[in-house]
C-alpha atoms as a PDB file:
ATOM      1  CA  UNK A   1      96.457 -38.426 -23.883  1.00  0.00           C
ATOM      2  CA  UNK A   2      93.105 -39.392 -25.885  1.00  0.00           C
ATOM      3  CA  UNK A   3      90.861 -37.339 -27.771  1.00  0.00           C
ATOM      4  CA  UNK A   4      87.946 -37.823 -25.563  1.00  0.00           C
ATOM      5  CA  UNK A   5      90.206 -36.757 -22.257  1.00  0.00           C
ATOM      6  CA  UNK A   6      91.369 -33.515 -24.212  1.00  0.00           C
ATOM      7  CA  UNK A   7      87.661 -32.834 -24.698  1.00  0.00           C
ATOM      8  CA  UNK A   8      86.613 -32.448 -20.825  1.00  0.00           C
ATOM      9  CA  UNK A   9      86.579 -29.133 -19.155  1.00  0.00           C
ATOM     10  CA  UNK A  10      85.995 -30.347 -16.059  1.00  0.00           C
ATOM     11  CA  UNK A  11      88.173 -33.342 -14.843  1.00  0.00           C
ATOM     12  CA  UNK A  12      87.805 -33.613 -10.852  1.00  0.00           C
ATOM     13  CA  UNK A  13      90.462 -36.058  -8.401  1.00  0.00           C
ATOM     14  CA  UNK A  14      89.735 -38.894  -7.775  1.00  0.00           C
ATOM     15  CA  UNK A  15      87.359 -39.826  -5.234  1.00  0.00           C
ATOM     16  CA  UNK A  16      88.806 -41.390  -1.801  1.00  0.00           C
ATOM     17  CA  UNK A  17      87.680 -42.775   1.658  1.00  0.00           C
ATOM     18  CA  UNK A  18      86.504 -39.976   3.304  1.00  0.00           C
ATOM     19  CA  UNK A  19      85.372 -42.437   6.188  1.00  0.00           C
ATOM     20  CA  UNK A  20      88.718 -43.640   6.391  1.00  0.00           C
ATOM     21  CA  UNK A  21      90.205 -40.392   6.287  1.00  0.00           C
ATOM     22  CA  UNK A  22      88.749 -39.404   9.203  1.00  0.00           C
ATOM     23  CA  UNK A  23      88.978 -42.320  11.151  1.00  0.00           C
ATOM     24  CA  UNK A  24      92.900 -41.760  10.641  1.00  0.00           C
ATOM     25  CA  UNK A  25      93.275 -38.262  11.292  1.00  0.00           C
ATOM     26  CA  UNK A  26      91.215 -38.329  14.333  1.00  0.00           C
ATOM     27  CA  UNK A  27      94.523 -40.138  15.458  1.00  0.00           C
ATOM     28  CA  UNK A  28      96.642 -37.172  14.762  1.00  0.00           C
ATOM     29  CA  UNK A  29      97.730 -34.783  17.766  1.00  0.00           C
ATOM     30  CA  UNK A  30      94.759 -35.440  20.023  1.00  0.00           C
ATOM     31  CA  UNK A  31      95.376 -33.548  22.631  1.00  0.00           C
ATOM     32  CA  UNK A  32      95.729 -29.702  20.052  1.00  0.00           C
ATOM     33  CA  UNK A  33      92.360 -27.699  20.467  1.00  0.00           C
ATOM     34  CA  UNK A  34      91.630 -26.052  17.229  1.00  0.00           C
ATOM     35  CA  UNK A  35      92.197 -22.377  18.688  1.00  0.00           C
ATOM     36  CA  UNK A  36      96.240 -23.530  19.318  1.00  0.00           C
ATOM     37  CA  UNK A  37      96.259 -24.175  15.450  1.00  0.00           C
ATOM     38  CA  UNK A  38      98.331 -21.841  12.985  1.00  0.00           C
ATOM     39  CA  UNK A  39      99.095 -21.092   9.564  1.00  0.00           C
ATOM     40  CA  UNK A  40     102.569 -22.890  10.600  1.00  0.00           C
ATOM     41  CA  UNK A  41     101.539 -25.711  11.777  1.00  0.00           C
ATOM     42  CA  UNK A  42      98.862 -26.376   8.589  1.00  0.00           C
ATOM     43  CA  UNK A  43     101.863 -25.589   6.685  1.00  0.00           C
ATOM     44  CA  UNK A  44     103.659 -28.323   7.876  1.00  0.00           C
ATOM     45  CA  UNK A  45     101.065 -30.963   8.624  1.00  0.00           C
ATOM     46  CA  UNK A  46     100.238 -30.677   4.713  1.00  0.00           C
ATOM     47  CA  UNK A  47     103.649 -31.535   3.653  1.00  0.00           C
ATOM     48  CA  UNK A  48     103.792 -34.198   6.488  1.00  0.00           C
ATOM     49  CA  UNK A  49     100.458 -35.514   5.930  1.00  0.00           C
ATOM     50  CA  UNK A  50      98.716 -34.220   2.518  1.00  0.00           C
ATOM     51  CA  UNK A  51      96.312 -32.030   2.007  1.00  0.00           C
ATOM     52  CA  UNK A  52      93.249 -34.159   2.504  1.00  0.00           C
ATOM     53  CA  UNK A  53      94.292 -35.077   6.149  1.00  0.00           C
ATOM     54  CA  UNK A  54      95.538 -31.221   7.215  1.00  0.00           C
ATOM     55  CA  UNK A  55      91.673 -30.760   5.796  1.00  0.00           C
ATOM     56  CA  UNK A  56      89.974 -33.323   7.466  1.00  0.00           C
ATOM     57  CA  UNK A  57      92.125 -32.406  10.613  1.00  0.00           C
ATOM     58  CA  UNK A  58      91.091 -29.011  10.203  1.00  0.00           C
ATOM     59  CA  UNK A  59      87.738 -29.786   9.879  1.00  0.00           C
ATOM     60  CA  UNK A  60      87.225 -32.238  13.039  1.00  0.00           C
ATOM     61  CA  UNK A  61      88.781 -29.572  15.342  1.00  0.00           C
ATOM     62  CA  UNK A  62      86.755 -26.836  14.036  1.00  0.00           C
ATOM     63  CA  UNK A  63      83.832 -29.219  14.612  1.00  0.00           C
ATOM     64  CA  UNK A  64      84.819 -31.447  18.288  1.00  0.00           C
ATOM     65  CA  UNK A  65      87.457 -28.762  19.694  1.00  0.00           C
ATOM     66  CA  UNK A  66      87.124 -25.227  19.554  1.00  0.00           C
ATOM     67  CA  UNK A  67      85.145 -22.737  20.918  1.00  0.00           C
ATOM     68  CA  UNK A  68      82.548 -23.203  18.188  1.00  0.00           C
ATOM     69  CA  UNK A  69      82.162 -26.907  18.985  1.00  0.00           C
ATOM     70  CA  UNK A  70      78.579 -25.640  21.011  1.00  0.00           C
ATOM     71  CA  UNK A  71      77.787 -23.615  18.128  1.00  0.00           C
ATOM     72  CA  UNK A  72      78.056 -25.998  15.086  1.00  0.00           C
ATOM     73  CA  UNK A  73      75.572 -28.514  17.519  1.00  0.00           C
ATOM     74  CA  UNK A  74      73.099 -25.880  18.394  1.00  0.00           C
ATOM     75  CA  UNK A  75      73.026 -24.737  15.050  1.00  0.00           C
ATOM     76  CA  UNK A  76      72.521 -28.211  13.603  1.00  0.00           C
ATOM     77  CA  UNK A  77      69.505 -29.109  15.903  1.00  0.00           C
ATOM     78  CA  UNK A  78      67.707 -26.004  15.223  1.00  0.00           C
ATOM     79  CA  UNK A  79      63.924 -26.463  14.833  1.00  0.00           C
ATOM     80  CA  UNK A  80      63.254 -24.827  11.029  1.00  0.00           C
ATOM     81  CA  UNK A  81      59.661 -24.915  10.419  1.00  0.00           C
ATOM     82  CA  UNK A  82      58.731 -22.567   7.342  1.00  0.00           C
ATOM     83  CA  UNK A  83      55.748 -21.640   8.039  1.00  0.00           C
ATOM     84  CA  UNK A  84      56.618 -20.859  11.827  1.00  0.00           C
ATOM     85  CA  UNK A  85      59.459 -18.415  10.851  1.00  0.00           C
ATOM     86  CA  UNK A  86      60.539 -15.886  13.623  1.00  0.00           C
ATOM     87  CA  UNK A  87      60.361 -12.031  12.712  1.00  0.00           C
ATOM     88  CA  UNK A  88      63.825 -10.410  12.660  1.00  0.00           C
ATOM     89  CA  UNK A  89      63.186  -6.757  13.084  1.00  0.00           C
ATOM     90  CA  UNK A  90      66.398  -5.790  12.086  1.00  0.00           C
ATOM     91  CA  UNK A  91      67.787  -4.337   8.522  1.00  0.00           C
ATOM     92  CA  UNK A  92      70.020  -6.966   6.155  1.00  0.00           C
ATOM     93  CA  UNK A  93      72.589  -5.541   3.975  1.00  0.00           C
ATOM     94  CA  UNK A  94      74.514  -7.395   2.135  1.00  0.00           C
ATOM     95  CA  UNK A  95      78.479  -6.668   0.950  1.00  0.00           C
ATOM     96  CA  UNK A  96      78.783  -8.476  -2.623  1.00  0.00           C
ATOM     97  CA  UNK A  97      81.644 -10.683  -3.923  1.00  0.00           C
ATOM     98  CA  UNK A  98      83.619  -9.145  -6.830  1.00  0.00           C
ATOM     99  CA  UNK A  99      82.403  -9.153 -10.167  1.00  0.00           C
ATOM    100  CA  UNK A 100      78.645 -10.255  -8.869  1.00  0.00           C
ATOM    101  CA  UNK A 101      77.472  -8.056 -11.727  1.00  0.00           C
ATOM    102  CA  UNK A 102      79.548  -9.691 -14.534  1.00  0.00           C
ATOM    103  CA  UNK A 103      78.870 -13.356 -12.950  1.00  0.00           C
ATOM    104  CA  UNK A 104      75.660 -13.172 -11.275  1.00  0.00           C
ATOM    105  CA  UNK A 105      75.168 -17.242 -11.513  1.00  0.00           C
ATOM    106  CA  UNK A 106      78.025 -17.411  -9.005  1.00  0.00           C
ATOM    107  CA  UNK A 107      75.427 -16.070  -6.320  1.00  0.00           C
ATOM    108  CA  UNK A 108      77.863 -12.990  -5.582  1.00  0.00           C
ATOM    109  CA  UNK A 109      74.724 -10.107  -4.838  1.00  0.00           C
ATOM    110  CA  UNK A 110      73.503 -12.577  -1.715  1.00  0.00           C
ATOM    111  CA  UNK A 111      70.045 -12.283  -3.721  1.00  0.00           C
ATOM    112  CA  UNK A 112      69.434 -16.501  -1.646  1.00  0.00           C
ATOM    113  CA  UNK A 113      70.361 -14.007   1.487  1.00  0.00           C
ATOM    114  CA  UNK A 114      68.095 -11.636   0.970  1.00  0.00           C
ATOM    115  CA  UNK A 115      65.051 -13.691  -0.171  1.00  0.00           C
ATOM    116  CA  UNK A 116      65.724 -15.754   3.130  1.00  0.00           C
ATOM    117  CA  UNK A 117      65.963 -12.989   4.980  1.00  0.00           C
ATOM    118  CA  UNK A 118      62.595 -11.817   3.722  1.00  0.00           C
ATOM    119  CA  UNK A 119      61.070 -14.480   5.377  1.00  0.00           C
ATOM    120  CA  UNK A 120      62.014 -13.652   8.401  1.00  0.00           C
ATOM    121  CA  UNK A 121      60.368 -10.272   8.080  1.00  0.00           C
ATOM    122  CA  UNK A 122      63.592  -8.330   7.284  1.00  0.00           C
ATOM    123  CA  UNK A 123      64.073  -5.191   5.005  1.00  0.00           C
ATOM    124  CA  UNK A 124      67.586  -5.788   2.533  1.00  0.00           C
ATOM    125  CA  UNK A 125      69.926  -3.478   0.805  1.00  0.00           C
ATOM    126  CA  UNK A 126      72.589  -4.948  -1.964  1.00  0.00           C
ATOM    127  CA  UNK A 127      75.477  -2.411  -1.117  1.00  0.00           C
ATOM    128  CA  UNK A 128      76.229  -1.942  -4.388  1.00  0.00           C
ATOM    129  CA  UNK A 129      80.181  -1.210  -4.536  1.00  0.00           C
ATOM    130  CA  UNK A 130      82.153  -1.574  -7.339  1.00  0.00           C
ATOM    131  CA  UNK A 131      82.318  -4.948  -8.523  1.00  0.00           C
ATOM    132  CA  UNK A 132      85.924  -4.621 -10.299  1.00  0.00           C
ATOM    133  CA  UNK A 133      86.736  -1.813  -7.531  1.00  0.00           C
ATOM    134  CA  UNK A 134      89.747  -2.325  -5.463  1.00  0.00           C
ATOM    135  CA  UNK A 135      89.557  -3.127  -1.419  1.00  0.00           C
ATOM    136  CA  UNK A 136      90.474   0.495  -0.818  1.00  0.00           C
ATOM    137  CA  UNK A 137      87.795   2.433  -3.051  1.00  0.00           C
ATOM    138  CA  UNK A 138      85.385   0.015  -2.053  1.00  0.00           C
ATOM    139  CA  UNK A 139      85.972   0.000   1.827  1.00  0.00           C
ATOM    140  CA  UNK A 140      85.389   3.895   1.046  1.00  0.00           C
ATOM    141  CA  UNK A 141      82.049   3.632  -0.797  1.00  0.00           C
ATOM    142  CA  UNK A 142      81.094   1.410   2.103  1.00  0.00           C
ATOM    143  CA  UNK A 143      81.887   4.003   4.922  1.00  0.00           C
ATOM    144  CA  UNK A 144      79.898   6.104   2.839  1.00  0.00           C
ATOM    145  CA  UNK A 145      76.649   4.559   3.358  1.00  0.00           C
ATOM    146  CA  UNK A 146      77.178   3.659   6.960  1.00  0.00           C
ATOM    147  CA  UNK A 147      77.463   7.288   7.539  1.00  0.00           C
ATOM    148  CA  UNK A 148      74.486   8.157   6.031  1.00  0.00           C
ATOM    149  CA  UNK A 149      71.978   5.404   7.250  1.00  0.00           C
ATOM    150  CA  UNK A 150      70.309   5.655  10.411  1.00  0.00           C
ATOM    151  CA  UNK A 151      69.593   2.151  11.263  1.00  0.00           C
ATOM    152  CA  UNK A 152      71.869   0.944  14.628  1.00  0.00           C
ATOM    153  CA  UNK A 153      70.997  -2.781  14.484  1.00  0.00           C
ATOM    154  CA  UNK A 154      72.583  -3.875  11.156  1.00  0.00           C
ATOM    155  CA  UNK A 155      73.067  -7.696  10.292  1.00  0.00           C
ATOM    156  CA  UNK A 156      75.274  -7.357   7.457  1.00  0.00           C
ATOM    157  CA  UNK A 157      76.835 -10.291   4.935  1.00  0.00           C
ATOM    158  CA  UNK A 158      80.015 -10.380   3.121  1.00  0.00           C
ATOM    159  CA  UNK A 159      80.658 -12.685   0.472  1.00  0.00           C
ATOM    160  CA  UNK A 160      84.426 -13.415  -0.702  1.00  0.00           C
ATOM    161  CA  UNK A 161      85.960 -10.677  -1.706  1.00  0.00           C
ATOM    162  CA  UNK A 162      83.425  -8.220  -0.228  1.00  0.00           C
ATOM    163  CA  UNK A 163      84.551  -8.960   3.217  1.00  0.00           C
ATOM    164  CA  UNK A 164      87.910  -7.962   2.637  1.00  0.00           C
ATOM    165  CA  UNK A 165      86.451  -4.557   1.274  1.00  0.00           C
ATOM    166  CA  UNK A 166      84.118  -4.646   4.951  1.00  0.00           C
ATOM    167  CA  UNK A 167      86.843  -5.426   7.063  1.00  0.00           C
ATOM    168  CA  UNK A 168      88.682  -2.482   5.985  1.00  0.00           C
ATOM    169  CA  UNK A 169      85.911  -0.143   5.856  1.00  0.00           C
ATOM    170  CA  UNK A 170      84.704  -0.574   9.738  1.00  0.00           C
ATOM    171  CA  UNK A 171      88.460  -1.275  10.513  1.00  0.00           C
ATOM    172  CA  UNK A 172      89.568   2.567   8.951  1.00  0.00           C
ATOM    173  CA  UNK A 173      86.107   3.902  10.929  1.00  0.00           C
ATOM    174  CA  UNK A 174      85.654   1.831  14.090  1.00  0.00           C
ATOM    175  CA  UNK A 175      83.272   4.186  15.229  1.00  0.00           C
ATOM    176  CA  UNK A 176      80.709   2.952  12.681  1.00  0.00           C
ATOM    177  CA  UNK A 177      81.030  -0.593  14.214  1.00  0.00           C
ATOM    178  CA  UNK A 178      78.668   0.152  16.614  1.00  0.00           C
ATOM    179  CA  UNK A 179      75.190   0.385  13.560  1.00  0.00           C
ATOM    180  CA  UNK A 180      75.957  -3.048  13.456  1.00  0.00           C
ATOM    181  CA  UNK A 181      74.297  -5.727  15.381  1.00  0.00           C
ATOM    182  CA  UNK A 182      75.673  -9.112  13.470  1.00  0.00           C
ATOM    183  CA  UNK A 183      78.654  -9.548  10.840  1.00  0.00           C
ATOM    184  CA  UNK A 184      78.272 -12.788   8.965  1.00  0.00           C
ATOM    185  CA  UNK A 185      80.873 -13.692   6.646  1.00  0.00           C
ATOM    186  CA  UNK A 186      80.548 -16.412   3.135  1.00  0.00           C
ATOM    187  CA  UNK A 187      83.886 -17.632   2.044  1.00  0.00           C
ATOM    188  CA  UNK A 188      84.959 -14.908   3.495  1.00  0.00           C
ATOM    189  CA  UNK A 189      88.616 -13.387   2.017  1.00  0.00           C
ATOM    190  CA  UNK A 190      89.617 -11.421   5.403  1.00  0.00           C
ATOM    191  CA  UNK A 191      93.507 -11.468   4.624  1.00  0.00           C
ATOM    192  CA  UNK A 192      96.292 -11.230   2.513  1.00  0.00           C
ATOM    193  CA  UNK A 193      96.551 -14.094   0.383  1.00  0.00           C
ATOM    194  CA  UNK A 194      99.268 -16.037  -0.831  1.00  0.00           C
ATOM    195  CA  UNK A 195      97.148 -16.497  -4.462  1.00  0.00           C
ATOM    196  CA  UNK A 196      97.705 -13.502  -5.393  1.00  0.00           C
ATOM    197  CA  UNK A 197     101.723 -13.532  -4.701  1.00  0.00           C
ATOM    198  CA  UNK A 198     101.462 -16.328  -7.462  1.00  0.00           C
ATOM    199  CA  UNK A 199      99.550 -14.365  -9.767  1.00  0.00           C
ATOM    200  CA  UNK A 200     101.671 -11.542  -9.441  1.00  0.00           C
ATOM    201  CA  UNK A 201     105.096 -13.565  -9.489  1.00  0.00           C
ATOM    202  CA  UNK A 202     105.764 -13.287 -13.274  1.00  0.00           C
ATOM    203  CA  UNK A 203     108.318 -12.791 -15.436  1.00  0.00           C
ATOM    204  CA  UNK A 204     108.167  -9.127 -17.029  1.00  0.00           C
ATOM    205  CA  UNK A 205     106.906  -9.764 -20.000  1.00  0.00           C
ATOM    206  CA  UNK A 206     104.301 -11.873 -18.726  1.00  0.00           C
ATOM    207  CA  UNK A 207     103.419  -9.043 -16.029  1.00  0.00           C
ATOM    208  CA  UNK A 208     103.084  -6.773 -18.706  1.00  0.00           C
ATOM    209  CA  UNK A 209     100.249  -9.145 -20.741  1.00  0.00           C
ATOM    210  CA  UNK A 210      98.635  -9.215 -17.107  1.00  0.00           C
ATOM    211  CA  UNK A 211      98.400  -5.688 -16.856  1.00  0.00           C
ATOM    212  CA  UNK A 212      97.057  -5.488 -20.591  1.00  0.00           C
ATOM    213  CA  UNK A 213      94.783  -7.694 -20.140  1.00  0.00           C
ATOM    214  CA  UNK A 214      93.549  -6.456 -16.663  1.00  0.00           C
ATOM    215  CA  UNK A 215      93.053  -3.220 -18.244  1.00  0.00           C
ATOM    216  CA  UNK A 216      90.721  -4.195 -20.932  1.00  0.00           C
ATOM    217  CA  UNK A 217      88.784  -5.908 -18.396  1.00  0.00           C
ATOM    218  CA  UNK A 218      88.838  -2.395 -16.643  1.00  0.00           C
ATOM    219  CA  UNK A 219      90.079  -4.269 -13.294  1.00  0.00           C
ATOM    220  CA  UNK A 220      92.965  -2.264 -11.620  1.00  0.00           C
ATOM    221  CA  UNK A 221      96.041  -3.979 -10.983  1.00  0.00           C
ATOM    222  CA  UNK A 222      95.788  -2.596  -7.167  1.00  0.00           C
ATOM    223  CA  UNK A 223      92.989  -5.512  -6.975  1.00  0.00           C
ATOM    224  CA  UNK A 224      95.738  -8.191  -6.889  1.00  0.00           C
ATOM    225  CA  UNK A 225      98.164  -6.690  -5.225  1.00  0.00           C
ATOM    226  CA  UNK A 226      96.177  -5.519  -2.410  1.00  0.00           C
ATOM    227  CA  UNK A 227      95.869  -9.199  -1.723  1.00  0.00           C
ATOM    228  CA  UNK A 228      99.553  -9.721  -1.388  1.00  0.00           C
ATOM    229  CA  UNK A 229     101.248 -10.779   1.196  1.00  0.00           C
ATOM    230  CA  UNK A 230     103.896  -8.957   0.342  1.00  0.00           C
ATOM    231  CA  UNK A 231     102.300  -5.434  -0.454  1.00  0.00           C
ATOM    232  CA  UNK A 232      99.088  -5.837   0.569  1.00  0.00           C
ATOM    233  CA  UNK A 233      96.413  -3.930   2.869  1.00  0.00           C
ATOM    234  CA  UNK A 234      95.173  -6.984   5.346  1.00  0.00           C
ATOM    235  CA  UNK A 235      98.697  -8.225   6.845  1.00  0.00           C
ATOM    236  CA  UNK A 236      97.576  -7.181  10.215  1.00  0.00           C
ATOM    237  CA  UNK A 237      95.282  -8.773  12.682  1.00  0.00           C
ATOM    238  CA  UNK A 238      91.504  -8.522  12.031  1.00  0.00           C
ATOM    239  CA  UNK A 239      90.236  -5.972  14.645  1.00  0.00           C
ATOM    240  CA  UNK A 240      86.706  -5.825  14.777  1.00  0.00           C
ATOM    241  CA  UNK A 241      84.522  -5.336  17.862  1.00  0.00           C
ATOM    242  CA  UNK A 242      80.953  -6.064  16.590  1.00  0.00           C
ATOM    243  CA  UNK A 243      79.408  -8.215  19.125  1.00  0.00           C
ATOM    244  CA  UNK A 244      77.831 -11.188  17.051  1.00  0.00           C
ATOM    245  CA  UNK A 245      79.955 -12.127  14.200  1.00  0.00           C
ATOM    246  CA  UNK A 246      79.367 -16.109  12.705  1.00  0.00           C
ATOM    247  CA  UNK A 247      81.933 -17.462   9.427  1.00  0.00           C
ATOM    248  CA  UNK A 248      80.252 -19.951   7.194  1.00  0.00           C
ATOM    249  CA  UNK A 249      83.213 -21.746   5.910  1.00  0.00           C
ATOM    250  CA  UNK A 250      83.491 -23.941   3.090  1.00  0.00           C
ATOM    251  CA  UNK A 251      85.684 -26.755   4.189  1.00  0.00           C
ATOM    252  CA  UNK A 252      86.879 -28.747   0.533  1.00  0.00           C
ATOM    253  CA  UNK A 253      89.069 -32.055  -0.521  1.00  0.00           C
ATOM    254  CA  UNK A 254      90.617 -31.996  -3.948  1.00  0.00           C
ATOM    255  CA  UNK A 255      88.137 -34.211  -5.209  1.00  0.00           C
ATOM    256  CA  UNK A 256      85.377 -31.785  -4.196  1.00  0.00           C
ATOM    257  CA  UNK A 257      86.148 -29.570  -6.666  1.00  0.00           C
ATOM    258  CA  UNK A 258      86.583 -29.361 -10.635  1.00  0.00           C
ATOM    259  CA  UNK A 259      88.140 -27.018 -13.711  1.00  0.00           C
ATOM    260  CA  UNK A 260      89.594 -23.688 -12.582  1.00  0.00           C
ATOM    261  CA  UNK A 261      88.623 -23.540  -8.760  1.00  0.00           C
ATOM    262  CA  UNK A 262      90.820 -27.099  -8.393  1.00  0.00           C
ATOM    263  CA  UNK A 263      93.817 -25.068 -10.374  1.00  0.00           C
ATOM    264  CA  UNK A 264      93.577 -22.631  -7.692  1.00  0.00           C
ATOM    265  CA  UNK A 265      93.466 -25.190  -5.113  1.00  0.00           C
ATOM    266  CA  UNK A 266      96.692 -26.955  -6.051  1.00  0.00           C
ATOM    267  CA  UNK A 267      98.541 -23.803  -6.095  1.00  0.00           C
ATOM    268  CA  UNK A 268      97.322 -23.308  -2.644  1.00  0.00           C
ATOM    269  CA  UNK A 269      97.612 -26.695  -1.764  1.00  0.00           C
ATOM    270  CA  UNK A 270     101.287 -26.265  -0.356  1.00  0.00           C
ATOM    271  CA  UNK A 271     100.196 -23.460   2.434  1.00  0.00           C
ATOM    272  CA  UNK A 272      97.552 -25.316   3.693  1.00  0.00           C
ATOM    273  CA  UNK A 273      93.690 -26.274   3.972  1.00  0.00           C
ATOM    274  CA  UNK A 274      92.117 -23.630   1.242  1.00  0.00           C
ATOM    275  CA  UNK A 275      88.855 -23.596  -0.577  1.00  0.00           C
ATOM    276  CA  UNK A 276      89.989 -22.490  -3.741  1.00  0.00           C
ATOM    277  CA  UNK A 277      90.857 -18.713  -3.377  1.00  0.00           C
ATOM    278  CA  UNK A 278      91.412 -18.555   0.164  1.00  0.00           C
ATOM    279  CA  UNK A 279      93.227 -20.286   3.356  1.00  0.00           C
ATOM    280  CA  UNK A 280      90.608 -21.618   5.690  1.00  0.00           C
ATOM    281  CA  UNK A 281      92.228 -20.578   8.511  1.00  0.00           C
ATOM    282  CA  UNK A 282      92.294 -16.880   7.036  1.00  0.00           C
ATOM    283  CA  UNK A 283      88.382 -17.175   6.444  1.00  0.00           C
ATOM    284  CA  UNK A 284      87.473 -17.136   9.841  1.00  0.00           C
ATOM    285  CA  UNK A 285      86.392 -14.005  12.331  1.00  0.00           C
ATOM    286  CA  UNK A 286      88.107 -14.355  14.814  1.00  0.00           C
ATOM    287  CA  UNK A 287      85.926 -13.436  17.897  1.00  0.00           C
ATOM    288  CA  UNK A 288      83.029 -15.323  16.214  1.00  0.00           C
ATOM    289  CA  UNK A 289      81.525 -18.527  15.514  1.00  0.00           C
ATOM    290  CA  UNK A 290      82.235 -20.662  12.656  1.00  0.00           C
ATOM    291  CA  UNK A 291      79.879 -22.854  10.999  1.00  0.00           C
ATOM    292  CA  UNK A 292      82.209 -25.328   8.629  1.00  0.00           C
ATOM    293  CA  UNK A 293      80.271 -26.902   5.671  1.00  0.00           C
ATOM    294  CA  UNK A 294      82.320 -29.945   4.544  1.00  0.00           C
ATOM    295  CA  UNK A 295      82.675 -30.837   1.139  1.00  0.00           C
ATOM    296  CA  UNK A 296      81.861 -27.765  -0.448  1.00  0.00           C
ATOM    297  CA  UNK A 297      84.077 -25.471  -2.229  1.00  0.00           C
ATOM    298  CA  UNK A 298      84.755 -21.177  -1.964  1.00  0.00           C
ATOM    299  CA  UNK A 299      81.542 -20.837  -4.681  1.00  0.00           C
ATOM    300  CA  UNK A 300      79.151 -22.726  -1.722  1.00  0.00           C
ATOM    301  CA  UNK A 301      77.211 -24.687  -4.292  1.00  0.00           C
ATOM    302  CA  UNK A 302      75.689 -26.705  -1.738  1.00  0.00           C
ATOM    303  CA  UNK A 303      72.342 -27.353  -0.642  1.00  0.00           C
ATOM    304  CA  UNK A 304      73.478 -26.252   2.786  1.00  0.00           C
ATOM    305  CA  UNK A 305      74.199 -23.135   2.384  1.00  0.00           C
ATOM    306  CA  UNK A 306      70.081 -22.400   2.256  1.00  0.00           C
ATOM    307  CA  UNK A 307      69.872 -24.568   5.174  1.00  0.00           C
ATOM    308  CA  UNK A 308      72.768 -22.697   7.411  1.00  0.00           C
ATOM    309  CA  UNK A 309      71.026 -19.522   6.128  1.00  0.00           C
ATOM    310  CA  UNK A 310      68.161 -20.229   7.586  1.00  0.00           C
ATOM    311  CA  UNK A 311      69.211 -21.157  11.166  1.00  0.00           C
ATOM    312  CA  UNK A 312      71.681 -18.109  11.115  1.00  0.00           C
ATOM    313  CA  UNK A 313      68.585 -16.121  10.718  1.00  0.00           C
ATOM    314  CA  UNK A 314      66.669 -18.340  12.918  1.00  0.00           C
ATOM    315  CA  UNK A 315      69.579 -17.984  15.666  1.00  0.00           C
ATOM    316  CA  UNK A 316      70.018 -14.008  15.115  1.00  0.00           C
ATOM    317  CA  UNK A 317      66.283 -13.842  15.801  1.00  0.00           C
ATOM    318  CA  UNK A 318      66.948 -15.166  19.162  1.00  0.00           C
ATOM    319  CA  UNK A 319      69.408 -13.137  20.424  1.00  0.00           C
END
C-alpha cells in the first residue's frame, strides 16, 4: 500500500452505473409491492444480488409500489414559493439525535427544522434530553414535558437516535399521543439494531476497554445494549396511533458514503439495505408516509433534505 493511500481519511467505493443498476433491478420480482417486503427477504436478496441491487430494489418499490407511491409524487410537485409560504399555526418540537451537543455540525438539534419551520409561522422547542442519555431515561424526560405542555396540535421531529427515545416515550404513555398532530421522523432509529449486537460481540477483554472507555466518555453502556437485538427495548412492533406520521429516509449505495459511516455500512451490509447505523426497512413508521431521498447517507447531507423540509411543512399546512 503507498504512502499517499495510507494518508487518506476518507477513501469512498468506487463509483458504478447507477442507470444501469436500475434498469436491471427493475427486472427483479415485478409483481412484489413494497408493503409484502421483509427483513427476510432483504436478507436474502443481498446475498443473492448485492447490496447495491437489494438498495436500488428497495428504493424503486418504496418509490413505484407502495402505499407511498402517491405521496413521494405529490410531494415532489409541490409548488414552493418563498415568499408565498403558508402559516402553520401549530407548535414544532423537535426530539434531537444523540450527542447533538458534543457534534452539533452533524445537524443533530434540527436547528435547519426549526428555522424552516419559522417560516411557516411556527413557534419551536429543542427538547433538550440527554444527549449521552439512554432510550429509557430519555423516553422519561420526554413524557415529562408532554405532561406539562398544553398545546394539543404538536408536529414533532425525531432525528436518529431521538426517535427511538420518542417511540418509547408515547409508546409507555399512549395517552399523550393524542397532543400530537404530526410525527415526522429523520433517519429515524425506531428498532433494535443489529449494529449494536456487533459492537457488543467482543471478547472480554475487549468488552472491558469498551466499558472503560464508554465511561470516560460518560455514555452508559445501557445505550448500546438497548439497541440489541438480543436485549434490547424496541423488539416489538412500533405501536403508535398519531394520525399524520411521514419518514424521510435516506436511501444510500456504498459508494455514497466515505470514512467511518461506510465501516458501519459494510458491517450492516450482510442484513440488508442500511444507511449507515440503521436498516432501512427499520426506519420507516409504519402507518405513515415515506419520503426516500436516494443517494444520501443516515447524516442527510444533502441539499434535499431543506427541500423535503419545506414541502413537509408546506403539506402539514394543508391538512
Amino acid at each position: 500500500m503507498s504512502l499517499l493511500r495510507k494518508l487518506q481519511s476518507y477513501i469512498p467505493d468506487r463509483s458504478i452505473d447507477e442507470f444501469e443498476l436500475f434498469e436491471e433491478t427493475k427486472k427483479l420480482y415485478p409483481k412484489v409491492k413494497f408493503e409484502e417486503i421483509t427483513t427476510s427477504f432483504l436478507k436474502e436478496m443481498t446475498s443473492e444480488f448485492g447490496i447495491e441491487k437489494a438498495t436500488a430494489f428497495f428504493y424503486l418499490k418504496m418509490v413505484h409500489h407502495s402505499k407511498s407511491s402517491k405521496f413521494i409524487e405529490k410531494m415532489h410537485s409541490f409548488p414552493i414559493q418563498f415568499n408565498k409560504l403558508p402559516k402553520l399555526k401549530k407548535e414544532v418540537w423537535v426530539i434531537p439525535a444523540g450527542f447533538y451537543r458534543e457534534i452539533p455540525e452533524f445537524d443533530g438539534d434540527g436547528e435547519l427544522i426549526r428555522k424552516i419551520g419559522s417560516h411557516f409561522g411556527t413557534q419551536s422547542r429543542l427538547i433538550e434530553v440527554n444527549p449521552k442519555g439512554t432510550i429509557t431515561n430519555n423516553a422519561n424526560e420526554i413524557i415529562s414535558e408532554l405532561e406539562k405542555t398544553n398545546a394539543t396540535n404538536l408536529i414533532v421531529f425525531s432525528i436518529s437516535k431521538g426517535s427511538a427515545d420518542f417511540r418509547i416515550a408515547i409508546e409507555n404513555r399512549p395517552d399523550l399521543q393524542k397532543k400530537i398532530f404530526a410525527w415526522v421522523t429523520i433517519g429515524g432509529l425506531l428498532k433494535n439494531n443489529p449494529l449494536a449486537d456487533v459492537l457488543l460481540d467482543k471478547t472480554t477483554f475487549t468488552k472491558l476497554i469498551q466499558k472503560t472507555v464508554l465511561q470516560i466518555l460518560g455514555i452508559p453502556f445501557e445505550f448500546l445494549t438497548e439497541f440489541s437485538t438480543r436485549s434490547g427495548i424496541l423488539n416489538a412492533p412500533i405501536n403508535i396511533q398519531i394520525k399524520n406520521q411521514i419518514t424521510l429516509l435516506p436511501v444510500p449505495l456504498p459508494s455514497h458514503m466515505q470514512g467511518n459511516i461506510l465501516k458501519k455500512h459494510r458491517i450492516l451490509t450482510e442484513f440488508g439495505p442500511n444507511d449507515g447505523y440503521g436498516l432501512l426497512i427499520d426506519s420507516i413508521l409504519p402507518n405513515g408516509y415515506v419520503v426516500p431521498s436516494w443517494g444520501t447517507d443516515h447524516y442527510f447531507r444533502t441539499p434535499m433534505l431543506s427541500e423535503n423540509l419545506y414541502k413537509v411543512f408546506f403539506y402539514l399546512s394543508n391538512l
